[in-house]
Protein backbone atom coordinates (compact mmCIF):
# COMPACT_ATOMS: atom_id res chain seq x y z
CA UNK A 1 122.37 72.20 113.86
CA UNK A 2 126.16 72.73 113.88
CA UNK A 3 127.92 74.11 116.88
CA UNK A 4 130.75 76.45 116.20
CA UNK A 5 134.47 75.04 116.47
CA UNK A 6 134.35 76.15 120.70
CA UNK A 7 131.28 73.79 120.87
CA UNK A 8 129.11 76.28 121.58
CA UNK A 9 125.80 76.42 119.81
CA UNK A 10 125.38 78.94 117.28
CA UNK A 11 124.48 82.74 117.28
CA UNK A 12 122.27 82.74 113.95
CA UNK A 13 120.38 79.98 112.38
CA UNK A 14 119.96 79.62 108.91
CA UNK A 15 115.82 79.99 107.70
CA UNK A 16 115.81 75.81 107.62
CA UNK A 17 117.13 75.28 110.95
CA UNK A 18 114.16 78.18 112.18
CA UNK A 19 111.94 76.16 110.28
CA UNK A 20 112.84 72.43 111.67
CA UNK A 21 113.29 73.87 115.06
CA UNK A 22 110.13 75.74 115.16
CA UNK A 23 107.89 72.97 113.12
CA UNK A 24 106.81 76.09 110.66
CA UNK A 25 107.61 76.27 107.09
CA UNK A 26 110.16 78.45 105.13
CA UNK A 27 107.21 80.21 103.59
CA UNK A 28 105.67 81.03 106.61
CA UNK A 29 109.10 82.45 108.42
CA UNK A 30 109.25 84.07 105.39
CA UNK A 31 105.63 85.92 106.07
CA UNK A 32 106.27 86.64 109.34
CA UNK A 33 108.98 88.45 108.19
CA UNK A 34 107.52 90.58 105.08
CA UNK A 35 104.57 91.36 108.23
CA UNK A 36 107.55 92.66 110.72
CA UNK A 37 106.69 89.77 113.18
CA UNK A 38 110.82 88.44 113.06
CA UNK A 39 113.68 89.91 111.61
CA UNK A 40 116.67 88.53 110.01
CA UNK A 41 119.79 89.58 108.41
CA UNK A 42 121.70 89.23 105.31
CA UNK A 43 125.06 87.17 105.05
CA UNK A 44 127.36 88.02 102.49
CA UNK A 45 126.00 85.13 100.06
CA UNK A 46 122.44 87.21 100.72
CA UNK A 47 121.37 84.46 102.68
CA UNK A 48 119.03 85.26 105.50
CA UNK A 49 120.45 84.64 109.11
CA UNK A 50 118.20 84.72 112.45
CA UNK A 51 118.77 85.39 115.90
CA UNK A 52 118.38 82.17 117.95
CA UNK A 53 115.75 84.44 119.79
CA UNK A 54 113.46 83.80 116.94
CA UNK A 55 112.69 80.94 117.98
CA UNK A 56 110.78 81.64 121.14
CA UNK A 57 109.21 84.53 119.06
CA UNK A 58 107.75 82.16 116.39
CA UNK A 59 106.44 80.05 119.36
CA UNK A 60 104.57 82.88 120.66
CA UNK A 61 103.41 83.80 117.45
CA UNK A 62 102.07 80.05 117.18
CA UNK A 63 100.33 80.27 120.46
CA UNK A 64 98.69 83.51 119.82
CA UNK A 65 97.88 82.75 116.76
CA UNK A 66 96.00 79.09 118.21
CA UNK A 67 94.39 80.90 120.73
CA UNK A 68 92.61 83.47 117.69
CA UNK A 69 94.76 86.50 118.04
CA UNK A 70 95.05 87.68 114.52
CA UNK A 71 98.38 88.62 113.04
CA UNK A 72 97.82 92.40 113.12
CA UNK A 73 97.38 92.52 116.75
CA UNK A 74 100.51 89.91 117.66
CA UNK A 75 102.44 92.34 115.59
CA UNK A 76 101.39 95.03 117.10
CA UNK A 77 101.95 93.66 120.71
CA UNK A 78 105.59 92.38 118.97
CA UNK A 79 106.39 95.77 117.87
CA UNK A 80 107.59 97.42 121.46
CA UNK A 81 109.86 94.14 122.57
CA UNK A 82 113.64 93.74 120.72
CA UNK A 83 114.42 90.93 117.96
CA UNK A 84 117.62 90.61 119.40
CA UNK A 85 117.01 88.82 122.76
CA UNK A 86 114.49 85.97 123.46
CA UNK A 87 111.19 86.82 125.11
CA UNK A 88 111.08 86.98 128.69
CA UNK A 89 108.87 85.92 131.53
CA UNK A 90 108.23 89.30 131.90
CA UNK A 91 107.37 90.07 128.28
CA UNK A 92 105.12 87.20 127.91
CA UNK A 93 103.50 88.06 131.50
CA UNK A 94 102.52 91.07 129.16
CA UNK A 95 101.22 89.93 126.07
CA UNK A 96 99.24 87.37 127.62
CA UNK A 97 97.41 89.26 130.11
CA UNK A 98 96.08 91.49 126.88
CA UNK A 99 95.45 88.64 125.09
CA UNK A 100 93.45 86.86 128.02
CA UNK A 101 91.29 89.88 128.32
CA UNK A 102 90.48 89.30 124.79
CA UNK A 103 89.79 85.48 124.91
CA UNK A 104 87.61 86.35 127.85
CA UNK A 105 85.33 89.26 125.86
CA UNK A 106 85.43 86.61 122.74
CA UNK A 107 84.12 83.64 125.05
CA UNK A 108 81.59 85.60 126.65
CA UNK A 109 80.52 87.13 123.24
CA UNK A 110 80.25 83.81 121.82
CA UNK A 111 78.57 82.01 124.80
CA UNK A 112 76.06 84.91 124.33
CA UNK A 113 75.32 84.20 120.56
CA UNK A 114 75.30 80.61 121.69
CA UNK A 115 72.39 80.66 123.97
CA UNK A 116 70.37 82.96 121.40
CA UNK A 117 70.91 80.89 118.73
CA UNK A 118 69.29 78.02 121.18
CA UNK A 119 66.50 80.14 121.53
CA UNK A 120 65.63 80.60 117.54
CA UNK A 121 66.12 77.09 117.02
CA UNK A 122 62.81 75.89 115.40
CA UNK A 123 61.24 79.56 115.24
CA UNK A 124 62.13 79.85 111.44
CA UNK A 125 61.37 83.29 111.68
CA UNK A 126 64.21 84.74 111.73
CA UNK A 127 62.47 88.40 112.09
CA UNK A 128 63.75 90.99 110.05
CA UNK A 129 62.42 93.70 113.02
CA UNK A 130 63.22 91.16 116.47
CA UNK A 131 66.14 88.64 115.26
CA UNK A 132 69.21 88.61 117.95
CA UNK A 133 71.10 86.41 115.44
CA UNK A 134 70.39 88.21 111.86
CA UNK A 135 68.66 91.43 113.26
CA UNK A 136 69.66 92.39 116.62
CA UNK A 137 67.74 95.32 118.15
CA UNK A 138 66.34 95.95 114.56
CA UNK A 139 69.41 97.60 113.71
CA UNK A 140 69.10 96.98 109.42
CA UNK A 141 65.39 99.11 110.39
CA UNK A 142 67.32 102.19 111.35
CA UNK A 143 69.21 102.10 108.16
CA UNK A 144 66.52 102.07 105.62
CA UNK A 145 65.08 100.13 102.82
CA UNK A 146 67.27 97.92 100.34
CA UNK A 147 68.87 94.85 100.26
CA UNK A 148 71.74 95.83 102.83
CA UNK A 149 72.36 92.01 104.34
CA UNK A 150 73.15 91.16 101.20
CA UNK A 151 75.63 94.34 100.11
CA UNK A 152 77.36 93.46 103.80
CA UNK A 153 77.45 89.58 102.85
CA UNK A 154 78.94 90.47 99.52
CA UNK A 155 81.47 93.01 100.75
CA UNK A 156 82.51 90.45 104.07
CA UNK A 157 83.23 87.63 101.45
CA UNK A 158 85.96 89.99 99.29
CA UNK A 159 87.80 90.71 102.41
């Protein structure tokens, strides 16, 4: 990265030097941007040109993003906080509380199917009235006859 003739470092980086600083690819800076995650700007030679606060916003979006926060919901928590300035203390105080409240429901939620699945182990029953797993609280029952497993499986795997 070039510093400007005073030495200093620069006020914009070019999409490459957001990509070799942050360790993501072009593409993906790119995708972030067509989702309203970052925002750059147009130079005269309609090159795009980023804040050096991008950076520590592509590093949250990385964490978030390892931690199973999906993209719609660290955009949406992105969406009240400036692209101009880097994220504070503050600001990530913020989004990480939210998203800690989250990993906590998910882990408990998980744990949960976890210890049910340890109890069907070996059954083989997998009861279309009593199943926790397939069948929880007989819930396909109260919806009638037909093959609806298999219209949700079909419709889950298109999305």
């Amino acid at each position: 990265m070039k510093k400007n003739p005073h030495g200093r470092l620069p006020l914009e980086l070019t999409v490459g030097e957001v990509a070799e600083r942050s360790g993501v690819a072009v593409s993906t800076l790119h995708f972030y941007e067509t989702k309203g995650l970052i925002e750059s700007r147009r130079n005269r030679g309609n090159q795009r040109r980023y804040p050096r606060a991008v950076l520590r916003r592509v590093a949250v979006i990385k964490v978030a993003q390892r931690t199973g926060i999906p993209l719609s919901e660290i955009g949406e928590a992105l969406s009240v906080l400036p692209h101009d300035r880097p994220l504070t203390a503050k600001d990530w105080e913020r989004l990480s509380a939210t998203w800690k409240h989250q990993l906590d429901q998910r882990i408990a939620s998980l744990t949960a199917l976890r210890d049910q699945l340890t109890g069907c182990i070996g059954c083989g029953c997998l009861s279309m009235h009593d199943c926790p797993l397939r069948n929880p609280s007989d819930e396909l029952g109260e919806k009638g006859a037909g093959p609806l497993l298999l219209e949700n499986e079909r419709h889950e795997d298109t999305h």
